[in-house]
PDB file of N, CA and C in Angstrom:
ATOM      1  N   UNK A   1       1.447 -18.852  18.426  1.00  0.00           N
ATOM      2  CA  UNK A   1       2.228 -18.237  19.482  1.00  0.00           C
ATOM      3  C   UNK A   1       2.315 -16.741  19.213  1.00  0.00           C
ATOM      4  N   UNK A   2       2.274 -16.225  20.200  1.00  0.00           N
ATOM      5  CA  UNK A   2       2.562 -14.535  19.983  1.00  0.00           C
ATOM      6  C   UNK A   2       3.332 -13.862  21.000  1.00  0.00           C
ATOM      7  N   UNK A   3       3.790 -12.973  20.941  1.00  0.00           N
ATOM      8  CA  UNK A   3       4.362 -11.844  21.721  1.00  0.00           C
ATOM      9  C   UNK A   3       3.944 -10.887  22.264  1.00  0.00           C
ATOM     10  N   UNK A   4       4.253 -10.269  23.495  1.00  0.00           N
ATOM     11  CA  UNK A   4       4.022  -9.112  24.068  1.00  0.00           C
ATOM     12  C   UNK A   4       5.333  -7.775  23.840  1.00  0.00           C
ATOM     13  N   UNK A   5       5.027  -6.987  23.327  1.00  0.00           N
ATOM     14  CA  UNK A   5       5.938  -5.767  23.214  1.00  0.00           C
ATOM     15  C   UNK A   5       5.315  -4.506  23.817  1.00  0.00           C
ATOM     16  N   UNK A   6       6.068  -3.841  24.426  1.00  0.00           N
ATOM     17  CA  UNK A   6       6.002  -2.920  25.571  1.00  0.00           C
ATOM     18  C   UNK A   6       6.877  -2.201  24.885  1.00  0.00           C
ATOM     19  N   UNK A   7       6.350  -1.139  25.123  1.00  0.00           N
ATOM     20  CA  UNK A   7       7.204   0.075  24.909  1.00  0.00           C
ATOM     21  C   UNK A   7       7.000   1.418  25.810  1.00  0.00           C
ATOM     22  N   UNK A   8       8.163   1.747  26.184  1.00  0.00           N
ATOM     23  CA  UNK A   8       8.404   3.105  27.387  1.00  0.00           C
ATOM     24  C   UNK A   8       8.681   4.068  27.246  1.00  0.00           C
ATOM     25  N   UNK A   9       8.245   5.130  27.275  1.00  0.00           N
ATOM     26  CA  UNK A   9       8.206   6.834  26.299  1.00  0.00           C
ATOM     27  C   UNK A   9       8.139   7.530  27.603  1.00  0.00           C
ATOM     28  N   UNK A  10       8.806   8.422  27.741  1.00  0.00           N
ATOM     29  CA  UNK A  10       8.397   9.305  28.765  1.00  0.00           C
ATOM     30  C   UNK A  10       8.272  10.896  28.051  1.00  0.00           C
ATOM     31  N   UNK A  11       7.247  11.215  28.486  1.00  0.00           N
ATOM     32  CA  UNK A  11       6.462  12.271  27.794  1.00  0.00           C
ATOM     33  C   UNK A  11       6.935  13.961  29.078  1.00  0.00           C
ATOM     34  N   UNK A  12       6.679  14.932  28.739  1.00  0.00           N
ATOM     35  CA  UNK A  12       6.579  15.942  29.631  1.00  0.00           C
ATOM     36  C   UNK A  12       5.055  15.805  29.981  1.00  0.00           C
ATOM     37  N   UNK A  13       5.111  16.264  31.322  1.00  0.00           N
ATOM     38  CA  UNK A  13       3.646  15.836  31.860  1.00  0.00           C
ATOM     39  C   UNK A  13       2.705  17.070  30.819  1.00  0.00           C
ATOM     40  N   UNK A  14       2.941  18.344  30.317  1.00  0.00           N
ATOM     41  CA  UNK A  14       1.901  19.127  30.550  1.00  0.00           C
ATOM     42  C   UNK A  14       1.580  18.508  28.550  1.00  0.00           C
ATOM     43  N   UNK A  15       2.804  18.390  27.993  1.00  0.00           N
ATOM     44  CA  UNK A  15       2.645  17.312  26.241  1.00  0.00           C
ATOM     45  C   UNK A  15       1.485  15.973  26.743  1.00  0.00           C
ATOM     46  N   UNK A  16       1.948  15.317  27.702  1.00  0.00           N
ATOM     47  CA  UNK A  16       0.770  13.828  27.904  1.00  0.00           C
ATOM     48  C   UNK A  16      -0.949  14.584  28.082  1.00  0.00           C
ATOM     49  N   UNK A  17      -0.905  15.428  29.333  1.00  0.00           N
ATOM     50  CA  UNK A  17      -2.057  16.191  29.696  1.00  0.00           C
ATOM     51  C   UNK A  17      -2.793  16.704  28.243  1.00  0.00           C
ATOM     52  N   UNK A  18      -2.246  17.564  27.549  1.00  0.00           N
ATOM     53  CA  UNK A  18      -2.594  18.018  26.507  1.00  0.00           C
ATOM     54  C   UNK A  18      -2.978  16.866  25.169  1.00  0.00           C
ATOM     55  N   UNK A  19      -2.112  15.688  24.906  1.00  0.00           N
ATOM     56  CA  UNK A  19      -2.245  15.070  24.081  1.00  0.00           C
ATOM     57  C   UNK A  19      -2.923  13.682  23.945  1.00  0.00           C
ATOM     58  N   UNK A  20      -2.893  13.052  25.384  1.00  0.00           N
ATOM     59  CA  UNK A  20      -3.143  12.016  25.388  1.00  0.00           C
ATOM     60  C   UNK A  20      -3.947  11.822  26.839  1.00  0.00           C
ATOM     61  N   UNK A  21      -3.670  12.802  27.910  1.00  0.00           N
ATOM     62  CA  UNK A  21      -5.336  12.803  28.633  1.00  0.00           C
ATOM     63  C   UNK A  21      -4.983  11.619  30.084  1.00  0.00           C
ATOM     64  N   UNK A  22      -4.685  10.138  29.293  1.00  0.00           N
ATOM     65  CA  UNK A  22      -4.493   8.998  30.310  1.00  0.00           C
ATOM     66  C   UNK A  22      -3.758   7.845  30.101  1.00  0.00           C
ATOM     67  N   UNK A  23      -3.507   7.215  30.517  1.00  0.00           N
ATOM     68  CA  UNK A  23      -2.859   5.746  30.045  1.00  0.00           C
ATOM     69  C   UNK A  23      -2.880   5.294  29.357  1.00  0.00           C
ATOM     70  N   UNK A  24      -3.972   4.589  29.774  1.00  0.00           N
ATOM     71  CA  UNK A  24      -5.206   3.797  28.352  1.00  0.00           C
ATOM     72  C   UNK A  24      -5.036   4.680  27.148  1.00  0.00           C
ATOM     73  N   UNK A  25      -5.961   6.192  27.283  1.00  0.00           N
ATOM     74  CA  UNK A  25      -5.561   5.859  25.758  1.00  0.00           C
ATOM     75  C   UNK A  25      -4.624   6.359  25.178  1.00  0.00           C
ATOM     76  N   UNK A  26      -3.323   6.451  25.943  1.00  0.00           N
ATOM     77  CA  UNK A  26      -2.152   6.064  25.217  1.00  0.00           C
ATOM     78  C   UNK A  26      -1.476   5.481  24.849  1.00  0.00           C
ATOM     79  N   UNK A  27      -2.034   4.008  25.400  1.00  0.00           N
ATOM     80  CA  UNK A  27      -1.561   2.662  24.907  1.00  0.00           C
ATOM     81  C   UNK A  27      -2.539   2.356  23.591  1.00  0.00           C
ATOM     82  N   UNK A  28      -3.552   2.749  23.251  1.00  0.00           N
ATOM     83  CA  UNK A  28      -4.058   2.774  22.220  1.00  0.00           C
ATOM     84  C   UNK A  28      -3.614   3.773  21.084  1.00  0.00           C
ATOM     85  N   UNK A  29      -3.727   4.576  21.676  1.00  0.00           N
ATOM     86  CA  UNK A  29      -3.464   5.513  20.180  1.00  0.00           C
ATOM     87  C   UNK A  29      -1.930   5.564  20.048  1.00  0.00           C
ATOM     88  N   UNK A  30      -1.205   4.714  20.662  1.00  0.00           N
ATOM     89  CA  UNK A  30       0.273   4.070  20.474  1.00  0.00           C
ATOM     90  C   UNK A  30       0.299   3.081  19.443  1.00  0.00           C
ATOM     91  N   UNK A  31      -0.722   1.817  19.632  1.00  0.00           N
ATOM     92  CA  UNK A  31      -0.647   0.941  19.181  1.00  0.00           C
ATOM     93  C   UNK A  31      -1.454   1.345  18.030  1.00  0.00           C
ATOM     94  N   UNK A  32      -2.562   2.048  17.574  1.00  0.00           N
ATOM     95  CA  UNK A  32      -2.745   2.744  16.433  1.00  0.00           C
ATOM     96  C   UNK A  32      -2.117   3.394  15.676  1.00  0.00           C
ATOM     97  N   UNK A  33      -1.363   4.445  15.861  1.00  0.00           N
ATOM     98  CA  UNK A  33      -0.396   4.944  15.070  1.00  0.00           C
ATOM     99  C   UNK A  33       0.415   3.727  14.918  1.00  0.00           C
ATOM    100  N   UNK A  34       0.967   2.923  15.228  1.00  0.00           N
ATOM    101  CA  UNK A  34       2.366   2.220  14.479  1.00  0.00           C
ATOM    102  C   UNK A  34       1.863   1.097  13.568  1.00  0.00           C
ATOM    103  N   UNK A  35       0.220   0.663  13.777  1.00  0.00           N
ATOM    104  CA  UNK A  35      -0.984  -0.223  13.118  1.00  0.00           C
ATOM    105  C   UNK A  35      -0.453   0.691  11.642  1.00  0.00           C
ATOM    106  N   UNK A  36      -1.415   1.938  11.632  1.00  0.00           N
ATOM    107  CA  UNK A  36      -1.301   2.319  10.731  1.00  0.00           C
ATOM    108  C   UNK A  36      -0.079   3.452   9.675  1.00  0.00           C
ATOM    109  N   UNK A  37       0.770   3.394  11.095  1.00  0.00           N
ATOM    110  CA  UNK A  37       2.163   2.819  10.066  1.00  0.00           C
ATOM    111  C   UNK A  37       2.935   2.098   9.310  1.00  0.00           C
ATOM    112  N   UNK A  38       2.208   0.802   9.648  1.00  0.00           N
ATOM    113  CA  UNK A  38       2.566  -0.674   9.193  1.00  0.00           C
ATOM    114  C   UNK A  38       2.202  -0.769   7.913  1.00  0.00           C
ATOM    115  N   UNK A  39       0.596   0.295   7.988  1.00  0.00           N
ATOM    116  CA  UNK A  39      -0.556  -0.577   6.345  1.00  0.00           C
ATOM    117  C   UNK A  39       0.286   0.886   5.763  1.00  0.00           C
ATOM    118  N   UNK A  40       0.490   1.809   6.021  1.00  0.00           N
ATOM    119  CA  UNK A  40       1.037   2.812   5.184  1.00  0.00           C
ATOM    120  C   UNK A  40       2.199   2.331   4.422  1.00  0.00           C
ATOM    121  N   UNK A  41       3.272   1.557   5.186  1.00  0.00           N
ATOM    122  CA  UNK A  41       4.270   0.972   4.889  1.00  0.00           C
ATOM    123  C   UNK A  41       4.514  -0.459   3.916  1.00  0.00           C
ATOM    124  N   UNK A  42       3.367  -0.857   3.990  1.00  0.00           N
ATOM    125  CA  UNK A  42       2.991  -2.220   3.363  1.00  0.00           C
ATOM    126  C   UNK A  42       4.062  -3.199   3.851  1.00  0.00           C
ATOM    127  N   UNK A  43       3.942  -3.031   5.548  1.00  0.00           N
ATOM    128  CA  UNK A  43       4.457  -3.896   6.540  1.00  0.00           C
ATOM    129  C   UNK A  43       3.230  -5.239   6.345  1.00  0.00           C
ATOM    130  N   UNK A  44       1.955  -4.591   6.828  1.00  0.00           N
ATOM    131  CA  UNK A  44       0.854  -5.254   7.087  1.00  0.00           C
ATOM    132  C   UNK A  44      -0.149  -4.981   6.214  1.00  0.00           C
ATOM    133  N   UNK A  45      -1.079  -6.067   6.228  1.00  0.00           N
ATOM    134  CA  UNK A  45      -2.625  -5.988   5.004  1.00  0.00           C
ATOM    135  C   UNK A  45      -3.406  -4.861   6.057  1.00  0.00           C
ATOM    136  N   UNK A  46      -4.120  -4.677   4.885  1.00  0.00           N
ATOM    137  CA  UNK A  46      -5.293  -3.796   5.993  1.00  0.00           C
ATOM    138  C   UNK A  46      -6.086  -4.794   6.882  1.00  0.00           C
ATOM    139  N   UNK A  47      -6.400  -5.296   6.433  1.00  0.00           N
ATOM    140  CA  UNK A  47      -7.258  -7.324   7.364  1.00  0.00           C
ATOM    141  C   UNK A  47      -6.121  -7.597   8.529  1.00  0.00           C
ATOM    142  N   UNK A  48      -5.382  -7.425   8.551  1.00  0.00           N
ATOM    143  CA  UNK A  48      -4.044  -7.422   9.518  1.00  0.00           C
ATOM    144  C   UNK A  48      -4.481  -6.773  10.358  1.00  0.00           C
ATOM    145  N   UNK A  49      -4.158  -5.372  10.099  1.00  0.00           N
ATOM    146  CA  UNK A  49      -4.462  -4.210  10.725  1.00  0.00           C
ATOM    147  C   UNK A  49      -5.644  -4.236  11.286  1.00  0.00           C
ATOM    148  N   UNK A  50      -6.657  -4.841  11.047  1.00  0.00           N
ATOM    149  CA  UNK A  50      -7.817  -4.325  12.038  1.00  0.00           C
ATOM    150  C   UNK A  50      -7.834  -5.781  12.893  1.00  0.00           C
ATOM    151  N   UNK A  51      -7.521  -6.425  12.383  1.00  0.00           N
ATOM    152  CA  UNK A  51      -7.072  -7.591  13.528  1.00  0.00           C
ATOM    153  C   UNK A  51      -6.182  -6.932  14.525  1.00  0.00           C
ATOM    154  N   UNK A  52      -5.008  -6.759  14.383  1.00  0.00           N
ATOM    155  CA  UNK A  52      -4.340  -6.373  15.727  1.00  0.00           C
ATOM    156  C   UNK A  52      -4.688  -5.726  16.191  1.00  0.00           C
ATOM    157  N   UNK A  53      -5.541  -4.624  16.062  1.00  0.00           N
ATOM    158  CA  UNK A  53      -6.304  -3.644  16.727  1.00  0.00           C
ATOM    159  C   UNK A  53      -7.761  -4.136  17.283  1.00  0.00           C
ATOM    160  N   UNK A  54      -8.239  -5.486  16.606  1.00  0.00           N
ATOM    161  CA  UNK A  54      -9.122  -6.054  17.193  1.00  0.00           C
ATOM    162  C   UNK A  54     -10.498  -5.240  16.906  1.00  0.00           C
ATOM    163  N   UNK A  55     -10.548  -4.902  15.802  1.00  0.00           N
ATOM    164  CA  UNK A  55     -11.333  -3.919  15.086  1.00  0.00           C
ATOM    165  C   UNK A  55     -12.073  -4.441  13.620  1.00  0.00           C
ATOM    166  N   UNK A  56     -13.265  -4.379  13.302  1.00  0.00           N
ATOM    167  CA  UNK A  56     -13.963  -5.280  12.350  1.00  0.00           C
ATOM    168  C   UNK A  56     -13.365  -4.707  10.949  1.00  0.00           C
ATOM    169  N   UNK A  57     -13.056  -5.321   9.958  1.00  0.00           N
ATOM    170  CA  UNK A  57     -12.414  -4.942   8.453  1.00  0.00           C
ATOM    171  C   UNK A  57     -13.284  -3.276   8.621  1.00  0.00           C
ATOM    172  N   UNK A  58     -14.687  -3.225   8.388  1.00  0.00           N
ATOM    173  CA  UNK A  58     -15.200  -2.212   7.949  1.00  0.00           C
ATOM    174  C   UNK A  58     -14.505  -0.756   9.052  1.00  0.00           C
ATOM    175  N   UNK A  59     -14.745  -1.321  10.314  1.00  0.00           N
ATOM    176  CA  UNK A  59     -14.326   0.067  10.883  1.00  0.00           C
ATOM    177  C   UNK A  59     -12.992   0.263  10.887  1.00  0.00           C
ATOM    178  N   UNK A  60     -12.012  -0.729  10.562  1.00  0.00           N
ATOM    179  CA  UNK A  60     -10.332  -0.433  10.764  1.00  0.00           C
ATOM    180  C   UNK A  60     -10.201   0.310   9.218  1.00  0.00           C
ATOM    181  N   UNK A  61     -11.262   0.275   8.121  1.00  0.00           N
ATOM    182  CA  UNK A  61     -11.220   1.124   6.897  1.00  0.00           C
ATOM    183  C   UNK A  61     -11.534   2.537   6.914  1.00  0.00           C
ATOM    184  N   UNK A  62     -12.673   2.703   8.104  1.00  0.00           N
ATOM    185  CA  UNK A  62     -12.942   4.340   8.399  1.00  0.00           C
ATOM    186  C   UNK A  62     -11.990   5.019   9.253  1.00  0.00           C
ATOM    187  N   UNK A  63     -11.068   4.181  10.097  1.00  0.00           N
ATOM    188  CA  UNK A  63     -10.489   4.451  10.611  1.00  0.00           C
ATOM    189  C   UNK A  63      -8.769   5.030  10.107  1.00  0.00           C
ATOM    190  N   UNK A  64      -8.654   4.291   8.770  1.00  0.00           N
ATOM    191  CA  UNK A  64      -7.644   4.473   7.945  1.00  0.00           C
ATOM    192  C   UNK A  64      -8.252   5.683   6.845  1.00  0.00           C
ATOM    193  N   UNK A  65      -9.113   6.015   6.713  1.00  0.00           N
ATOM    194  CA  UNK A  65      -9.788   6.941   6.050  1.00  0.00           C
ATOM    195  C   UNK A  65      -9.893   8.023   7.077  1.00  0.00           C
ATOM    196  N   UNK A  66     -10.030   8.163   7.759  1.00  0.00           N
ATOM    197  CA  UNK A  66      -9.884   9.337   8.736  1.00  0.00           C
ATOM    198  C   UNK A  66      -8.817   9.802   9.537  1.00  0.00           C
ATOM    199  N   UNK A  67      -7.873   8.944   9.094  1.00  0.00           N
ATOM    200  CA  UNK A  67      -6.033   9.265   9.041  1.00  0.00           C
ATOM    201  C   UNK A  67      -5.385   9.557   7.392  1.00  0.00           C
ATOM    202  N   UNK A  68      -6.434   9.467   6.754  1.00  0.00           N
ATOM    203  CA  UNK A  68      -5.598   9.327   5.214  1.00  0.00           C
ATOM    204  C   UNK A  68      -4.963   8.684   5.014  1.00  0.00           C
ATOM    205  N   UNK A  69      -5.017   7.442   4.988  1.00  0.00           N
ATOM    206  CA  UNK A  69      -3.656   5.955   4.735  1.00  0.00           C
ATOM    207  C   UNK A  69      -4.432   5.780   3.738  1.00  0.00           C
ATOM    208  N   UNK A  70      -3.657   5.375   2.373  1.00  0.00           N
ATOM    209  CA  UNK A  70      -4.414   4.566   1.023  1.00  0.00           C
ATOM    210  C   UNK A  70      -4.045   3.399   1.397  1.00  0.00           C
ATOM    211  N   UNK A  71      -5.074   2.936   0.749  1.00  0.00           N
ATOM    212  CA  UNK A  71      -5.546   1.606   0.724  1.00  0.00           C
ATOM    213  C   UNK A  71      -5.269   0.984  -0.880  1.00  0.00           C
ATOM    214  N   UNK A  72      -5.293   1.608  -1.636  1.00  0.00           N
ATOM    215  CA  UNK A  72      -4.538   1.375  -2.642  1.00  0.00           C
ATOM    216  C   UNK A  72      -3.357   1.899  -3.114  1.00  0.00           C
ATOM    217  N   UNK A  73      -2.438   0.961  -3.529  1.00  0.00           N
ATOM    218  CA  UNK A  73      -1.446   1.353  -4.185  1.00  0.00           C
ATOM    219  C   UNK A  73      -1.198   1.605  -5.907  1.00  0.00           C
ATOM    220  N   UNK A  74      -1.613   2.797  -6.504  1.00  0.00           N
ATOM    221  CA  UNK A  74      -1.047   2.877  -8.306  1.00  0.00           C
ATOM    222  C   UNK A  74      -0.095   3.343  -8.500  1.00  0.00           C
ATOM    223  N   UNK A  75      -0.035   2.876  -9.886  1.00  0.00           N
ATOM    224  CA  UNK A  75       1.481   3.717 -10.487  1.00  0.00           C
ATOM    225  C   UNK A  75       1.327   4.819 -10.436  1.00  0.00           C
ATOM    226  N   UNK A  76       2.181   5.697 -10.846  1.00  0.00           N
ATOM    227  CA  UNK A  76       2.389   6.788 -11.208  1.00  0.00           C
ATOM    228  C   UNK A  76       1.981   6.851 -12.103  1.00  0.00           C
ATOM    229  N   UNK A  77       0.983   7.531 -12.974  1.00  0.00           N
ATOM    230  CA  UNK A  77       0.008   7.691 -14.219  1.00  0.00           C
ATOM    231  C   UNK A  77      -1.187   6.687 -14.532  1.00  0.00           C
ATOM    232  N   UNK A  78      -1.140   6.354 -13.293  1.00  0.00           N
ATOM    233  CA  UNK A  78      -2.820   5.789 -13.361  1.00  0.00           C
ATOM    234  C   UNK A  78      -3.623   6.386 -13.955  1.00  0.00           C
ATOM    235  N   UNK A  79      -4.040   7.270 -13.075  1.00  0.00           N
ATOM    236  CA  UNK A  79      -5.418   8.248 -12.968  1.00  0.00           C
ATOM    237  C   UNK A  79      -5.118   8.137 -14.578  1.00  0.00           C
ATOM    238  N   UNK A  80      -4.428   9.189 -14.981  1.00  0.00           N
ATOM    239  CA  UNK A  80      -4.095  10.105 -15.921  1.00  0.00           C
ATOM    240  C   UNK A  80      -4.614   8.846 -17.068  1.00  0.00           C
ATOM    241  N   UNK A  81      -3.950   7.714 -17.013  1.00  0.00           N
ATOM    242  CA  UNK A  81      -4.435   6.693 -18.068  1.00  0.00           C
ATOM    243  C   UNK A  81      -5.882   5.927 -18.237  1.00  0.00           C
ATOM    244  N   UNK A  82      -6.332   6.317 -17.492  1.00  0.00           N
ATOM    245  CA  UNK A  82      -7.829   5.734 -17.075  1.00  0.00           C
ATOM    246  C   UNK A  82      -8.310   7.009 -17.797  1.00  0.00           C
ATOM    247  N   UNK A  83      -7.862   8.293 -17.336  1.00  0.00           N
ATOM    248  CA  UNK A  83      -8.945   9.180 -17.760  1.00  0.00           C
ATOM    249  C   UNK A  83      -8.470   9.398 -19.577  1.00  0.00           C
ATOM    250  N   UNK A  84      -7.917   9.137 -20.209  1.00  0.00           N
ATOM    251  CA  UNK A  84      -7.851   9.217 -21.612  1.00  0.00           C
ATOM    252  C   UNK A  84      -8.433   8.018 -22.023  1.00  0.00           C
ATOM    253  N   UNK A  85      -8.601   6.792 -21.753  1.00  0.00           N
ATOM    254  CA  UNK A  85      -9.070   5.587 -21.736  1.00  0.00           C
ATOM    255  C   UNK A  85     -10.608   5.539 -22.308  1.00  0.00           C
ATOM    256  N   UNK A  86     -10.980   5.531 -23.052  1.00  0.00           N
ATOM    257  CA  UNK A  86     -12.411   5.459 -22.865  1.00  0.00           C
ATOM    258  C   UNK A  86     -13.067   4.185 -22.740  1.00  0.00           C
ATOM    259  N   UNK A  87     -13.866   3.879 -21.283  1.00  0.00           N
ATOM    260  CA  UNK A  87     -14.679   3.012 -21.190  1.00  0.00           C
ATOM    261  C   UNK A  87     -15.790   2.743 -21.952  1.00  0.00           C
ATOM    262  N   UNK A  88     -16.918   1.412 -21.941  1.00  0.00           N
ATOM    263  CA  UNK A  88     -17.821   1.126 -22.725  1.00  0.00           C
ATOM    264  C   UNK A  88     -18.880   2.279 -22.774  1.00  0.00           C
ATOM    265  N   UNK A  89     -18.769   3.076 -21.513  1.00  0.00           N
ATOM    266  CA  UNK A  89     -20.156   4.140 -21.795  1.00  0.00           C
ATOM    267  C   UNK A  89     -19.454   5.288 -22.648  1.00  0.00           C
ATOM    268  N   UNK A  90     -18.113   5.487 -23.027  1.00  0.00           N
ATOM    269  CA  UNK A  90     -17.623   6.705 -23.537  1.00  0.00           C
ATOM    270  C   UNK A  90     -17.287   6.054 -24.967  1.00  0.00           C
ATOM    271  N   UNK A  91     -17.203   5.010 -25.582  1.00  0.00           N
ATOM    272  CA  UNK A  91     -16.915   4.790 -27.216  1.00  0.00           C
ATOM    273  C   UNK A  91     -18.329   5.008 -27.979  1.00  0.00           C
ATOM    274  N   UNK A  92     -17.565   5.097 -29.112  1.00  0.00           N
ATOM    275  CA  UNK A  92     -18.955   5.500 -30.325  1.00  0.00           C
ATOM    276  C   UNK A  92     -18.894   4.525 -30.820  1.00  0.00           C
ATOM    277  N   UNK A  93     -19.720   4.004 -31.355  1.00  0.00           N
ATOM    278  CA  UNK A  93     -20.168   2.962 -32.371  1.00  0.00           C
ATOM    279  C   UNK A  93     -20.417   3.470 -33.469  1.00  0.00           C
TER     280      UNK A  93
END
């Protein structure tokens, strides 16, 4: 079972003209931004996300890549611990 949600914004005409052009795709790039508010939020999976958008895993990933949403989440001192870390190509024998 699913739902329909509607939502009603009223814009200044010359902000819509300038930003969003037409209807359509302001019902899209509506329902995109709050998509990828969701995976920013870790409301929703990214596999989620390109489902509701009805969008294949690979392109709902370029698509989150060309908004800057991570897709991964690290700690705080990841990086930093990986890079003192030495992997199998960086030890001496």
């Amino acid at each position: 079972m699913s739902k329909v949600v509607r939502v009603e914004w009223e814009l200044p005409d010359a902000l819509f003209d300038e930003v969003l052009g037409n209807e359509a795709r302001a019902d899209d790039d509506a329902k995109q931004a709050l998509v990828l508010d969701w995976v920013r939020c870790a409301r929703v999976s990214v596999r989620q996300g390109a489902e509701l958008l009805g969008q294949s895993y690979r392109d709902f990933l370029a698509v989150l890549a060309a908004h800057r949403v991570p897709t991964c989440d690290y700690e705080a001192g990841w990086l930093d611990h990986e890079l003192r870390t030495p992997g199998p190509e960086k030890s001496t024998q």
